[in-house]
Protein backbone atom coordinates (compact mmCIF):
# COMPACT_ATOMS: atom_id res chain seq x y z
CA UNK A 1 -85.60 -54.24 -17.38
CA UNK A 2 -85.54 -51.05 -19.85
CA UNK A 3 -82.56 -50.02 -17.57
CA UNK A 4 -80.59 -53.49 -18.40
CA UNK A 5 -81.51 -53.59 -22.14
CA UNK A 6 -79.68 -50.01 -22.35
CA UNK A 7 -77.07 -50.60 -20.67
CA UNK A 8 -76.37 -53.85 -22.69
CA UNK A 9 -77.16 -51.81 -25.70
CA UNK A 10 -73.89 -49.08 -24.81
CA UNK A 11 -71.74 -51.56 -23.94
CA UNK A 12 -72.32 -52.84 -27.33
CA UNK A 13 -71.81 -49.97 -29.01
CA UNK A 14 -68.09 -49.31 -26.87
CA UNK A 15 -67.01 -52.38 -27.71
CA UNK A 16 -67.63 -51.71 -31.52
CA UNK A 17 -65.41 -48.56 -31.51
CA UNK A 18 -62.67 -49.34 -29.52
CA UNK A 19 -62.46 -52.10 -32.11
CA UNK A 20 -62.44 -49.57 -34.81
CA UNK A 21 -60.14 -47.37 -32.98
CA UNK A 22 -57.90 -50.45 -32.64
CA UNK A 23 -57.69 -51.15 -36.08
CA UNK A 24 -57.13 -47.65 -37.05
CA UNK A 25 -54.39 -47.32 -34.81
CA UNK A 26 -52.87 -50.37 -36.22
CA UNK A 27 -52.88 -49.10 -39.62
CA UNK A 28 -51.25 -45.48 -38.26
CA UNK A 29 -48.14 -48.07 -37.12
CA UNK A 30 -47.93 -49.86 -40.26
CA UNK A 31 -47.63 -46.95 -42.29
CA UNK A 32 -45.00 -45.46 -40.14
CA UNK A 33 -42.77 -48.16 -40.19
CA UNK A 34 -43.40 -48.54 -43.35
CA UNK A 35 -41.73 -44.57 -43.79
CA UNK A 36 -39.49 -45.47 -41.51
CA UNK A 37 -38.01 -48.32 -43.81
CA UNK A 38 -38.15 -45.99 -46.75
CA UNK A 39 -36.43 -43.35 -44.99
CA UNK A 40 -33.70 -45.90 -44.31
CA UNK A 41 -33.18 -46.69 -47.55
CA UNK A 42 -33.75 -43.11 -49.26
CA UNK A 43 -36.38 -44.44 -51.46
CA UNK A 44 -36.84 -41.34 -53.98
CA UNK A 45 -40.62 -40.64 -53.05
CA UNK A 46 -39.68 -40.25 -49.23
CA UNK A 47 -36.40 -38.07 -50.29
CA UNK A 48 -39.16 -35.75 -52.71
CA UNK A 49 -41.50 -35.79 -49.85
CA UNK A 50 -39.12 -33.83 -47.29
CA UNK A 51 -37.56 -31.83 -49.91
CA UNK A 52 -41.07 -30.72 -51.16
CA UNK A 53 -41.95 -30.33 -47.23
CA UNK A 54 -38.57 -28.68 -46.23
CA UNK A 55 -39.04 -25.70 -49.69
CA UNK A 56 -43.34 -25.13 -47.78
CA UNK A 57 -41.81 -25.04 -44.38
CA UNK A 58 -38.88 -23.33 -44.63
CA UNK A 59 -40.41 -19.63 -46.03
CA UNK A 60 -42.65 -20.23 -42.97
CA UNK A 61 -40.66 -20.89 -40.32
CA UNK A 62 -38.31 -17.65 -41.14
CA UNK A 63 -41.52 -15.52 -41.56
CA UNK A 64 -42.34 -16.82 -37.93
CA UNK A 65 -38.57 -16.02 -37.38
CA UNK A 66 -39.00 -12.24 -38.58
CA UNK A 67 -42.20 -11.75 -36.74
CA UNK A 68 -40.53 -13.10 -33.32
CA UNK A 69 -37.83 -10.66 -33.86
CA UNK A 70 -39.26 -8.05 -32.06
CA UNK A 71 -40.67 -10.05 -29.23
CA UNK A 72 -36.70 -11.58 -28.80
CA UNK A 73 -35.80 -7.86 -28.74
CA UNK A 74 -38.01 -6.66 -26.62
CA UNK A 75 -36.94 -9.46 -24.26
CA UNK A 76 -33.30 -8.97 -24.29
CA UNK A 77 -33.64 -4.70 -23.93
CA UNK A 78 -36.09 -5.66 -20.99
CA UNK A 79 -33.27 -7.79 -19.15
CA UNK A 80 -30.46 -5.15 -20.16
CA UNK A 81 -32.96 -2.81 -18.50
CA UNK A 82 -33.47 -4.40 -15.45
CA UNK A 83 -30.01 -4.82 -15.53
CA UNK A 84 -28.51 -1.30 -15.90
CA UNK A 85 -30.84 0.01 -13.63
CA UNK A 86 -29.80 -2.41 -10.89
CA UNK A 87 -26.38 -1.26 -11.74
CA UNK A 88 -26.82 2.39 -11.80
CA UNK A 89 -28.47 2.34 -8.36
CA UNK A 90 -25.54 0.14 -7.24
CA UNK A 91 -23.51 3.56 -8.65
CA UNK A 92 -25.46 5.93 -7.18
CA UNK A 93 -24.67 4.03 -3.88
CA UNK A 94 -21.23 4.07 -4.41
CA UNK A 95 -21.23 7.69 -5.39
CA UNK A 96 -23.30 8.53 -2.37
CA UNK A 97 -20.43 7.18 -0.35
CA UNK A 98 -17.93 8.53 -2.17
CA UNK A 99 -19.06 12.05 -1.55
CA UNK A 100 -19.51 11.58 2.43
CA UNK A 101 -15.84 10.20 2.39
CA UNK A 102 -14.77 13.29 0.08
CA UNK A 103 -16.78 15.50 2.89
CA UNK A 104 -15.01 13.95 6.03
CA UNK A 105 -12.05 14.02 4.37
CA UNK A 106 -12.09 17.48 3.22
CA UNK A 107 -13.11 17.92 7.26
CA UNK A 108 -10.22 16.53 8.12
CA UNK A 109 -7.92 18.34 6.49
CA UNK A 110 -9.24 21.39 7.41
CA UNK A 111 -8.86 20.54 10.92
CA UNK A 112 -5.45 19.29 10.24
CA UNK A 113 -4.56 22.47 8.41
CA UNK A 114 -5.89 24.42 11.68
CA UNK A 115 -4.29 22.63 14.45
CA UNK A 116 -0.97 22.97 12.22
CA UNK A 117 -1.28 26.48 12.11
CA UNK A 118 -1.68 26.29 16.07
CA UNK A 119 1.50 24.59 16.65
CA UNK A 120 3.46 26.37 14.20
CA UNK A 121 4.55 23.24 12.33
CA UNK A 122 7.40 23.37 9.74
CA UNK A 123 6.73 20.92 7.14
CA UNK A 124 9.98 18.96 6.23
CA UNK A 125 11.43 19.54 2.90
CA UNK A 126 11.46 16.81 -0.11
CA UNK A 127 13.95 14.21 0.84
CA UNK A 128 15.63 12.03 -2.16
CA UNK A 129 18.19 9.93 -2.22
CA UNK A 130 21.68 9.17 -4.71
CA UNK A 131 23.45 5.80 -5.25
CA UNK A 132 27.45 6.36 -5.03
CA UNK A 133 29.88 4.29 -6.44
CA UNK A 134 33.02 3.13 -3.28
CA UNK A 135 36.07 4.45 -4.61
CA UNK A 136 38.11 3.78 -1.51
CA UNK A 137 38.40 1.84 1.55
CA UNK A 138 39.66 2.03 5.19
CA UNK A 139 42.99 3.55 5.17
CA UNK A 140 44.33 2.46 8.49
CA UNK A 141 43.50 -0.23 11.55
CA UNK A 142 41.77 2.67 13.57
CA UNK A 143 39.66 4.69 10.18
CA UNK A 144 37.26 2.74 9.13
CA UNK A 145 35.94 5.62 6.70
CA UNK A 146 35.77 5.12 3.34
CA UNK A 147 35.75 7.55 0.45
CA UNK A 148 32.54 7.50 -2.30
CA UNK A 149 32.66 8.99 -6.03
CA UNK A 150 30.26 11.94 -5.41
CA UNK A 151 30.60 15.17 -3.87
CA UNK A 152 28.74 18.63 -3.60
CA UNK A 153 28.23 18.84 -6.93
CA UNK A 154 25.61 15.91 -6.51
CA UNK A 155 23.83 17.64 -3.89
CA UNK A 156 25.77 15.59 -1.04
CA UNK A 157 26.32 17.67 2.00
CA UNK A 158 27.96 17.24 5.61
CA UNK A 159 26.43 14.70 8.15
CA UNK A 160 23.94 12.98 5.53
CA UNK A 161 22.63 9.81 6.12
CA UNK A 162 24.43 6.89 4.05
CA UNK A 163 23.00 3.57 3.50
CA UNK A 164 24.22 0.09 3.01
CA UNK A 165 21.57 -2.56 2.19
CA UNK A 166 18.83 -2.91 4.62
CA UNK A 167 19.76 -0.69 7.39
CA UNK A 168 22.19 2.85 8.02
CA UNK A 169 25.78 2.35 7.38
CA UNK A 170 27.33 5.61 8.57
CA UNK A 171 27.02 9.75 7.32
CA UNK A 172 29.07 11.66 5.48
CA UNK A 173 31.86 13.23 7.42
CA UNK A 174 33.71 15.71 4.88
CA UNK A 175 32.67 16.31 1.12
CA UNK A 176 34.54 17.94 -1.56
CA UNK A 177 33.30 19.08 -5.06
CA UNK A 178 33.45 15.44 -6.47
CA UNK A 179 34.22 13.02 -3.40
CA UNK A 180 33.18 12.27 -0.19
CA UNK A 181 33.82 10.52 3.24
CA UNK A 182 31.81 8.42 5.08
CA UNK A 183 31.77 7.51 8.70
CA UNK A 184 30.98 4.14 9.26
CA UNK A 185 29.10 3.82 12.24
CA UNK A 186 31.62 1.32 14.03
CA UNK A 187 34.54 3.85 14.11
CA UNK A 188 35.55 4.83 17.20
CA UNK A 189 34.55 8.55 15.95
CA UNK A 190 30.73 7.93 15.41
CA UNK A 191 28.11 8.44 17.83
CA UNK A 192 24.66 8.83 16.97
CA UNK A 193 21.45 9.10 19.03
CA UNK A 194 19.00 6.34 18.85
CA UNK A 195 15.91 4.76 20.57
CA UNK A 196 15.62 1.72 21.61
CA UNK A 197 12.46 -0.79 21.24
CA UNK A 198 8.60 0.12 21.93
CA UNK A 199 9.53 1.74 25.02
CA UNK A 200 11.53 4.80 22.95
CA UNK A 201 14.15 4.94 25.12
CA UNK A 202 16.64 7.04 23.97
CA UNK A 203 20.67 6.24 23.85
CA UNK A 204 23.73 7.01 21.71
CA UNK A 205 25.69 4.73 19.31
CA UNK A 206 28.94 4.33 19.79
CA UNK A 207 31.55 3.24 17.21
CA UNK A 208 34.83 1.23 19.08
CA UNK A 209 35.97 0.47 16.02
CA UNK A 210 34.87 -3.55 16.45
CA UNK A 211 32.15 -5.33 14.55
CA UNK A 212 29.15 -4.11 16.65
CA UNK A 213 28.68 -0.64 17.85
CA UNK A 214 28.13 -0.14 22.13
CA UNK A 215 25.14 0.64 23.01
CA UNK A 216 25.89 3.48 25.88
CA UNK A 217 24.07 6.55 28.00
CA UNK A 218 20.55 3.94 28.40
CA UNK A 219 18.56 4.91 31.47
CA UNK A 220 18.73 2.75 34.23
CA UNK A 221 15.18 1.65 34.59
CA UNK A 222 15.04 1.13 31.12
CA UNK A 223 14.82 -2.96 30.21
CA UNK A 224 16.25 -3.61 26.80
CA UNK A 225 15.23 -7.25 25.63
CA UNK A 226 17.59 -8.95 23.30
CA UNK A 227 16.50 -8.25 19.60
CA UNK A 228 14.48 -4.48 20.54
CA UNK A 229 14.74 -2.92 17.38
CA UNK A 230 17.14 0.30 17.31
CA UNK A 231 16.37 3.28 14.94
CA UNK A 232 17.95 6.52 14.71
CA UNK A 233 15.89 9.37 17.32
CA UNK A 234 16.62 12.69 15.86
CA UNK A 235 17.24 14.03 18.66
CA UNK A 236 20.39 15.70 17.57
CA UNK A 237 18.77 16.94 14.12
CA UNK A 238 21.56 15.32 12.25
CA UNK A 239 19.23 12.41 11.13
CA UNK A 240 15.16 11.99 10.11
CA UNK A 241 13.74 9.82 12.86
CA UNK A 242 13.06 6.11 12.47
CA UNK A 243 16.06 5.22 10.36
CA UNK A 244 16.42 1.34 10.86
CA UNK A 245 19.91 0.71 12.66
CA UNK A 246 19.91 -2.87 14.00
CA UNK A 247 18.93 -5.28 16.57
CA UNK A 248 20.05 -5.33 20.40
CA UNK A 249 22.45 -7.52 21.87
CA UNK A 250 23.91 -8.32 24.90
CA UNK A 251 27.50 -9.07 25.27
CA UNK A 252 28.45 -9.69 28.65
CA UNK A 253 27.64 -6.39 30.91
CA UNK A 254 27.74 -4.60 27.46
CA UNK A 255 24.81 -3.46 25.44
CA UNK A 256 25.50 -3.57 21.70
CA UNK A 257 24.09 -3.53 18.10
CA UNK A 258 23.85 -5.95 15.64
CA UNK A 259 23.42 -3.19 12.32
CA UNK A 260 21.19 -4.44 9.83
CA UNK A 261 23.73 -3.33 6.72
CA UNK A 262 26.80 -4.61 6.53
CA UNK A 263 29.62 -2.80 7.56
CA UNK A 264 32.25 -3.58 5.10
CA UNK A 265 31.58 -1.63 2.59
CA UNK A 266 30.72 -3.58 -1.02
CA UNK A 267 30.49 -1.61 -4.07
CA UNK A 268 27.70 0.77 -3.80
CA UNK A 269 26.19 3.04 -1.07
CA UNK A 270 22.92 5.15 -0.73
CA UNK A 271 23.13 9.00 0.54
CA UNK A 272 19.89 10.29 1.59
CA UNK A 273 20.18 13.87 0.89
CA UNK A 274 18.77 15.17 3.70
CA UNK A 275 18.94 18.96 4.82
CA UNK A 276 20.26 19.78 8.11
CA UNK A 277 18.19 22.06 10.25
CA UNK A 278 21.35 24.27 10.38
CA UNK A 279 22.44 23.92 6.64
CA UNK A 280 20.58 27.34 5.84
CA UNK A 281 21.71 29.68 8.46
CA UNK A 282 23.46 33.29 7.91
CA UNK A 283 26.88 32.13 9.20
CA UNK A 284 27.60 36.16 9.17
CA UNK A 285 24.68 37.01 10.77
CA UNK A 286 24.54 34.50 13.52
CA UNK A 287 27.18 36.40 15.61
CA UNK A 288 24.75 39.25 15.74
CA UNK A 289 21.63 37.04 16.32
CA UNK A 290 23.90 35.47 19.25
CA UNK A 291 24.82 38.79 20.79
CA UNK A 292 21.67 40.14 20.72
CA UNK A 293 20.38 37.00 22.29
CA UNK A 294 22.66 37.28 24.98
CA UNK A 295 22.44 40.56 25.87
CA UNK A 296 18.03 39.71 26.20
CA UNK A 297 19.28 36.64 28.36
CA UNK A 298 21.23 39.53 30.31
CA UNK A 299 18.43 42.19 30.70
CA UNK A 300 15.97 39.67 31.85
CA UNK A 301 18.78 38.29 34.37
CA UNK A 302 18.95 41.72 35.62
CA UNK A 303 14.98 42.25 36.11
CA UNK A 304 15.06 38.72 37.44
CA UNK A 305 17.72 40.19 40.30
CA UNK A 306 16.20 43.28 40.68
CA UNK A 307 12.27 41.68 41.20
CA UNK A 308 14.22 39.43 44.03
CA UNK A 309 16.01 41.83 46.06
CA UNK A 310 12.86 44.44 45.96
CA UNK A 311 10.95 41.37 47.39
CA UNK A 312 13.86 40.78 49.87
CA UNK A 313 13.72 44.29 51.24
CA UNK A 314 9.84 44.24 51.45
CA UNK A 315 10.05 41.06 53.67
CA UNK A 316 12.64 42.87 56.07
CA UNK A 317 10.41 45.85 56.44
C-alpha cells in the first residue's frame, strides 16, 4: 500500500511540472512572436537592441577571428605540405626515369658510334633546298626541259633533284652562273633508277616524252600491283633514296607512272641542293688514280696467271 501511495504521490508531482514547463514554454513563444512583429515593423527598441548587440558582438567575433588565424594557417601550410611533398616524390619519379632513359640512351649511342666506326660509314652532308622562279618553257615537241632563274651562283649544281609540288619533277641537266635547265622526267632523255613498292624492286624511269613515264628493266618475278608506290633508289648516286615519284600503272603490256607533281611546269620549282658523290673529285688527279689502279688490276692479273699455270704444271707432274 506504501508502494501505491508513492507512486500516486510522483505522478502527482510530474504532472505539476510538465504543467509549469508548459506554460513557460508558452510564454518563450509569445515573446518571440511578439519580436518577431517588432522586427517587422522596425520598432526603435528592437532596431537599438541589435545595434547595441551587433557594437558587443562584433569586437568579439574578430578577436575569435584573430585567434583562429593561426589555426586556418596552420591548416592551409599542412595541405600545401602534403601537397608538395606528394608532388616532389611524383618528381623524383620522373627524374628517376629520366636519368635511366638519359643512361640507355647515352648506351646507345655509344654503340651506334662503335658499329659506325666498324663499317666505315660516311655521314651525308647537310642537304637544303632553293625555290626557283620558271623563266622558260619547252622549246620544241620533243624538249620538254625548261629553263629556271638560278644558277651556280645559288649553289645549284649538275644532276640535282628538282621538285614540283608533292612529288620529283625532273634534275637539273646544265647550269650556268645565273640559269639553269631542268629535265623533266617525261622527256625521252631522262632515266632514273627507282624501286618499286614494299618489295624494293629496283627499275629505271623512262621519259618517252608522253604524260606518264615507262616503267622498264623490272625483274621478271617481280609482281607490281597497280598503285605500288615508286621512289627514287639511289642506286646510281645521282639522287638521295626515297624521293617520292608516283604511283604504278598498268597500261596495256606496259608498266608506267602516274608522278605525283605535275609535269607542266607552273610558276615555281624546288632544287634540292644535293652533292653528288663525284662533285668533289681531283678531275687532274683522277687520271693518275685510274692508271695506277689499273696497272694493280694488272699485277694481280699476272699473279692470278702465274698461281694457275704453277698449279697446272704441278698436276702434270
Amino acid at each position: 500500500m506504501s508502494t501505491v501511495r508513492y507512486d500516486s504521490y510522483t505522478r502527482g508531482a510530474l504532472r505539476r511540472s510538465t504543467e509549469a514547463v508548459s506554460g513557460l514554454h508558452f510564454l518563450l513563444m509569445f515573446l518571440a512572436a511578439g519580436l518577431l512583429v517588432l522586427t517587422r515593423v522596425d520598432h526603435p527598441l528592437v532596431v537599438g537592441l541589435q545595434h547595441a548587440g551587433r557594437q558587443i558582438a562584433e569586437p568579439v567575433l574578430v578577436r575569435v577571428g584573430d585567434l583562429a588565424e593561426p589555426l586556418r594557417n596552420f591548416a592551409h601550410n599542412t595541405k600545401r605540405y602534403f601537397t608538395v611533398e606528394s608532388e616532389l616524390r611524383r618528381l623524383e619519379r620522373e627524374l628517376a626515369s629520366m636519368q635511366h632513359l638519359l643512361k640507355r640512351t647515352s648506351s646507345l649511342a655509344k654503340r651506334n658510334d662503335e658499329l659506325s666506326r666498324l663499317a666505315n660509314l660516311v655521314r651525308s652532308s647537310a642537304v637544303s633546298a632553293v625555290t626557283v622562279e620558271v623563266i622558260a618553257g619547252p622549246k620544241g615537241l620533243f624538249s620538254k626541259s625548261v629553263q629556271i632563274g638560278a644558277g651556280r651562283r645559288d649553289g645549284l649544281r649538275y644532276g640535282q633533284p628538282v621538285f614540283s609540288g608533292e612529288g620529283l619533277f625532273g634534275r637539273i641537266a646544265t647550269v650556268g652562273e645565273q640559269t639553269a635547265s631542268v629535265l623533266v622526267l617525261n622527256d625521252i632523255n631522262s632515266r632514273i633508277a627507282v624501286v618499286v613498292g614494299q618489295s624494293q624492286a629496283p627499275a629505271l624511269l623512262v621519259g618517252d616524252n608522253t604524260e606518264r613515264p615507262r616503267l622498264i628493266y623490272v625483274d621478271q618475278g617481280t609482281v607490281v600491283r597497280e598503285g605500288a608506290a615508286i621512289v627514287t633508289s639511289g642506286a646510281s648516286g645521282e639522287f638521295p633514296r626515297g624521293i617520292k615519284v608516283g604511283k604504278a600503272m598498268r597500261t596495256g603490256d606496259d608498266l608506267r607512272v602516274a608522278t605525283a607533281a605535275s609535269l607542266l611546269a607552273g610558276t615555281y620549282l624546288t632544287v634540292l641542293r644535293y652533292e653528288l658523290p663525284t662533285a668533289n673529285l681531283d678531275v687532274k688527279a683522277a687520271p693518275e688514280k685510274a692508271s695506277k689502279a689499273a696497272t694493280q688490276v694488272d699485277g694481280n692479273a699476272e699473279g692470278s696467271a702465274q698461281v694457275v699455270s704453277k698449279s697446272a704444271r704441278e698436276n702434270k707432274r
